[in-house]
N, C-alpha and C. Protein backbone atom coordinates (compact mmCIF):
# COMPACT_ATOMS: atom_id res chain seq x y z
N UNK A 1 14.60 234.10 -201.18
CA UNK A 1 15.05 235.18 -202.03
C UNK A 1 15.84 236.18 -201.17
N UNK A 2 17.15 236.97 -201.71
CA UNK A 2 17.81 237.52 -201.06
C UNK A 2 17.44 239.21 -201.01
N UNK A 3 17.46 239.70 -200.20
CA UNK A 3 17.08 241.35 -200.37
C UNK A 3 18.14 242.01 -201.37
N UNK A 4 17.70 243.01 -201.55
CA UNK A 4 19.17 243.55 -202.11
C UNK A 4 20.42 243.97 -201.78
N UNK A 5 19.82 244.23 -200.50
CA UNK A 5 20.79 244.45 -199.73
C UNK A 5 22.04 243.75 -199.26
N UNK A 6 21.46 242.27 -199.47
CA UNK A 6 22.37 241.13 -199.19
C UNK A 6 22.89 240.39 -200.59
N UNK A 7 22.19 240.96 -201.47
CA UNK A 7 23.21 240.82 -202.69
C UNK A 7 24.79 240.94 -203.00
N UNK A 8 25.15 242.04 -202.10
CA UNK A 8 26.56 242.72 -202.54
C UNK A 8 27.03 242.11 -201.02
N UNK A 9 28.53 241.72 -201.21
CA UNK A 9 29.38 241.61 -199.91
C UNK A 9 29.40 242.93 -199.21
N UNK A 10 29.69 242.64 -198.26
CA UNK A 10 30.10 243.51 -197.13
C UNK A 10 31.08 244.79 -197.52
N UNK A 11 31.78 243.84 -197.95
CA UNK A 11 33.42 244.65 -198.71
C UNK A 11 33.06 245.62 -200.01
N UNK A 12 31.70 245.17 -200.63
CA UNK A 12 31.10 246.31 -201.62
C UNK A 12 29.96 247.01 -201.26
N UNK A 13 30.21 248.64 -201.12
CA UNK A 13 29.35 248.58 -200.38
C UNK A 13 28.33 249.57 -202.00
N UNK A 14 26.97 249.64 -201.09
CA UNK A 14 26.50 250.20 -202.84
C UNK A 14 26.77 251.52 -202.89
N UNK A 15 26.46 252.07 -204.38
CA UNK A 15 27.01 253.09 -205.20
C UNK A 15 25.99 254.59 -204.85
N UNK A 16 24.56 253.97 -205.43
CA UNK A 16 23.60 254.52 -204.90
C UNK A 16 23.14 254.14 -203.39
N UNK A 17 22.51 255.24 -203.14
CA UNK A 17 21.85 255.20 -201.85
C UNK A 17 20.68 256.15 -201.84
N UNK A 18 19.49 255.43 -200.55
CA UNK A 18 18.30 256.47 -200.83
C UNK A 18 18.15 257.71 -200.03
N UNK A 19 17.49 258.30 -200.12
CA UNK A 19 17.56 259.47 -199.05
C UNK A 19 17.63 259.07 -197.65
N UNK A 20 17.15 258.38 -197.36
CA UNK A 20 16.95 257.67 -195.84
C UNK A 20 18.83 257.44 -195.60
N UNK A 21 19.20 256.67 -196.91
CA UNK A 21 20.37 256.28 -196.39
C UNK A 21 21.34 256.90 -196.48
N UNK A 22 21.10 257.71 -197.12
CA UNK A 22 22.24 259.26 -198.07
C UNK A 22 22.51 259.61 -196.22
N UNK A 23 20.96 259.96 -195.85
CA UNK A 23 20.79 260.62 -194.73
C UNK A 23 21.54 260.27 -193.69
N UNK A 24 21.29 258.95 -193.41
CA UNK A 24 22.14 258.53 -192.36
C UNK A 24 23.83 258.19 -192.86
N UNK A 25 24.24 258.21 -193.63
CA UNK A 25 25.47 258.16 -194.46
C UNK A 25 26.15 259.58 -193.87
N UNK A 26 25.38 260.98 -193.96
CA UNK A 26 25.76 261.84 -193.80
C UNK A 26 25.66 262.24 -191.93
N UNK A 27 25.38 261.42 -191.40
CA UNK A 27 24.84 261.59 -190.18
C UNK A 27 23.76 262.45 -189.85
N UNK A 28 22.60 263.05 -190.46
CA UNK A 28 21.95 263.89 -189.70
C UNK A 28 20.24 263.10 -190.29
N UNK A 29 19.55 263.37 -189.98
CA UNK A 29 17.94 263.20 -190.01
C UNK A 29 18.08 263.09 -191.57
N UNK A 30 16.49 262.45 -191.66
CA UNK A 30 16.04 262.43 -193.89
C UNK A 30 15.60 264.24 -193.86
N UNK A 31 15.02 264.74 -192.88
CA UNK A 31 14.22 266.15 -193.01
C UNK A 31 15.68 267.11 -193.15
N UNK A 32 16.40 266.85 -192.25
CA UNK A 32 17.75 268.04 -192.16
C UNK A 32 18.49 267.76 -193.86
N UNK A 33 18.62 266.23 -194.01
CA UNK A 33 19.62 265.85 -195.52
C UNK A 33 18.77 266.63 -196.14
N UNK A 34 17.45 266.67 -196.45
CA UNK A 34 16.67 267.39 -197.53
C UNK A 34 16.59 268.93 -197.71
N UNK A 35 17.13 269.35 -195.86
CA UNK A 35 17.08 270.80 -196.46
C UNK A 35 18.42 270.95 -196.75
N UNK A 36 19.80 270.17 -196.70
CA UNK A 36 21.14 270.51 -197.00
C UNK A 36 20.64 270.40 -198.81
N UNK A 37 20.27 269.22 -199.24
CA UNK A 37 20.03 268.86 -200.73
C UNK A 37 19.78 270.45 -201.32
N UNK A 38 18.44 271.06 -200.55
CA UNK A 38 17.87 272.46 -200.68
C UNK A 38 18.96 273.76 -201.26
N UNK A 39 19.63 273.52 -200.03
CA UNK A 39 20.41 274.71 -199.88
C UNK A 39 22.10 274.24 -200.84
N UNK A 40 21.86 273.56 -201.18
CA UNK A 40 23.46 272.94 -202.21
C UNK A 40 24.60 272.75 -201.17
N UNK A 41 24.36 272.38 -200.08
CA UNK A 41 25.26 271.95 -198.95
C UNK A 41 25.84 270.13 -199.23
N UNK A 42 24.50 269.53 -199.57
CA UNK A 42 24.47 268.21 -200.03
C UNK A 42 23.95 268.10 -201.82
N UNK A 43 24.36 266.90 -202.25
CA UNK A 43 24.07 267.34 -203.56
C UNK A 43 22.93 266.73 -203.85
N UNK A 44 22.52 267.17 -205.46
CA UNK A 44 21.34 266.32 -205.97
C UNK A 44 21.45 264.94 -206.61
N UNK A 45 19.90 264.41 -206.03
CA UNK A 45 20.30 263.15 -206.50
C UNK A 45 20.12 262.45 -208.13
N UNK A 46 20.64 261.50 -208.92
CA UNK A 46 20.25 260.95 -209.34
C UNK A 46 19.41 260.46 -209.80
N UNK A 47 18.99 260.11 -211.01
CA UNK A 47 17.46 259.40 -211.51
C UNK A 47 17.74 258.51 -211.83
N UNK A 48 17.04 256.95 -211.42
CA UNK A 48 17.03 255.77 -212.17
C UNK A 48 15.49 255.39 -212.28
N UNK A 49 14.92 255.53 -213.53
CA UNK A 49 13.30 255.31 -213.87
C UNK A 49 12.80 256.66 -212.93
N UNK A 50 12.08 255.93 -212.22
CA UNK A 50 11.62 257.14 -211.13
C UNK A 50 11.80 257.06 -209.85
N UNK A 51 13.30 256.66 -209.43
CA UNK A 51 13.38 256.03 -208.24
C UNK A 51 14.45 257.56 -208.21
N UNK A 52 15.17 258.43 -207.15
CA UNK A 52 15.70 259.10 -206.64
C UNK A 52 17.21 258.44 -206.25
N UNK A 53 18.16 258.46 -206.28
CA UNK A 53 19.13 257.91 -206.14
C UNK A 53 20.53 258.53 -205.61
N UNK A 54 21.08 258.65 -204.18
CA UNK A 54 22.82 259.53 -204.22
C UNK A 54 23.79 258.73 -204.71
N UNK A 55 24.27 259.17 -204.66
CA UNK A 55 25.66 258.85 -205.24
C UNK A 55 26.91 258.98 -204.10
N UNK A 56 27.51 257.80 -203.15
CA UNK A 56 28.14 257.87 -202.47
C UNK A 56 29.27 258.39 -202.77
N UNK A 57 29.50 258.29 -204.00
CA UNK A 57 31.43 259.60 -204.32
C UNK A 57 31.15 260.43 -204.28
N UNK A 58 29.49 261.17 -204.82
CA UNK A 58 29.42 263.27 -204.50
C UNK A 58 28.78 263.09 -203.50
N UNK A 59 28.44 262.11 -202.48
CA UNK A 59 28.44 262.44 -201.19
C UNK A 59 29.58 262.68 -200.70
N UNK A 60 30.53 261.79 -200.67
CA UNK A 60 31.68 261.84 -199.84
C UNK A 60 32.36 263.26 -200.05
N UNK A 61 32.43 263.67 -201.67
CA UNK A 61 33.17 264.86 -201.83
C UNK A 61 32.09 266.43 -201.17
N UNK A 62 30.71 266.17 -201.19
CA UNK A 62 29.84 266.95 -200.28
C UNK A 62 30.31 267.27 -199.10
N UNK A 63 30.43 265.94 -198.13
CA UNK A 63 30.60 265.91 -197.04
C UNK A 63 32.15 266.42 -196.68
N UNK A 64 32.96 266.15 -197.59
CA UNK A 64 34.22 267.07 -197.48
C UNK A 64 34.33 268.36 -197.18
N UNK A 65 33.68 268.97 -198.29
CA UNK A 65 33.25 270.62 -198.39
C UNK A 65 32.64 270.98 -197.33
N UNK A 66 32.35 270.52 -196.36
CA UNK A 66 31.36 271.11 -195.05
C UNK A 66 32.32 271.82 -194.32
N UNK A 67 32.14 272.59 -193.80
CA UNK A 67 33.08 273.54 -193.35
C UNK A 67 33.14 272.49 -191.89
N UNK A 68 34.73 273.33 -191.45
CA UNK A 68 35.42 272.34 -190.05
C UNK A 68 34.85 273.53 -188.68
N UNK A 69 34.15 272.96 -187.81
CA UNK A 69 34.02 273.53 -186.46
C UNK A 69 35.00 274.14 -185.85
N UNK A 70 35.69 275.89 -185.98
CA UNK A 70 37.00 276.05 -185.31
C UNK A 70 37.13 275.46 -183.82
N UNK A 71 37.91 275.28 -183.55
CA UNK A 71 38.30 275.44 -181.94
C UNK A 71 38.41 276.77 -181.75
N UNK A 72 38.21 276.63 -180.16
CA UNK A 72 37.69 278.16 -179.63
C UNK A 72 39.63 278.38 -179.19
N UNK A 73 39.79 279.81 -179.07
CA UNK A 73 40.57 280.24 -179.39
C UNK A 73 40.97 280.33 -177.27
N UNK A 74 42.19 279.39 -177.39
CA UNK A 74 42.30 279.59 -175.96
C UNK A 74 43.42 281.35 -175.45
N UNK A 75 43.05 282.08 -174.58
CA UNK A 75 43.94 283.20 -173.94
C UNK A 75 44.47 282.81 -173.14
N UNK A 76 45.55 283.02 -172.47
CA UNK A 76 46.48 283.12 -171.27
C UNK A 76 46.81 284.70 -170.54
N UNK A 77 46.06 284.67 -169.96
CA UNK A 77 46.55 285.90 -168.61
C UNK A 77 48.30 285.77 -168.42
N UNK A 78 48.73 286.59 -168.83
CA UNK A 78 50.37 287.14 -168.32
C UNK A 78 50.67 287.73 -167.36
């Protein structure tokens, strides 16, 4: 029997994802994704029955909205 995971090709990747994977999707820890979810940094998930579910397109557009790290502002002595 195949997992589910190995259901879908490579080339599809899935739609939903769980917190674990939201998490690592977004790069940071399941504890840090949960307090972004918290704070509306990351979004909420999905319900299917009673399973919790993201959604990799309002992740991606989440992960857009994150603000960009400036570069530090270089001076030159004259």
């Amino acid at each position: 029997m195949k997992h589910r995971r190995d259901l879908l090709p490579l080339s599809l990747p899935p739609r939903g994802l769980s917190r674990e994977q939201a998490a690592a999707y977004f790069g940071v820890s399941p504890g840090t994704f949960s307090e972004m979810v918290q704070d509306g940094r990351a979004p909420s998930p999905k319900v299917i029955n009673r399973r919790l579910v993201w959604d990799r397109h309002a992740l991606d557009m989440a992960f857009d909205s994150l603000p960009d790290k400036e570069a530090p502002r270089l001076e030159f002595a004259l």
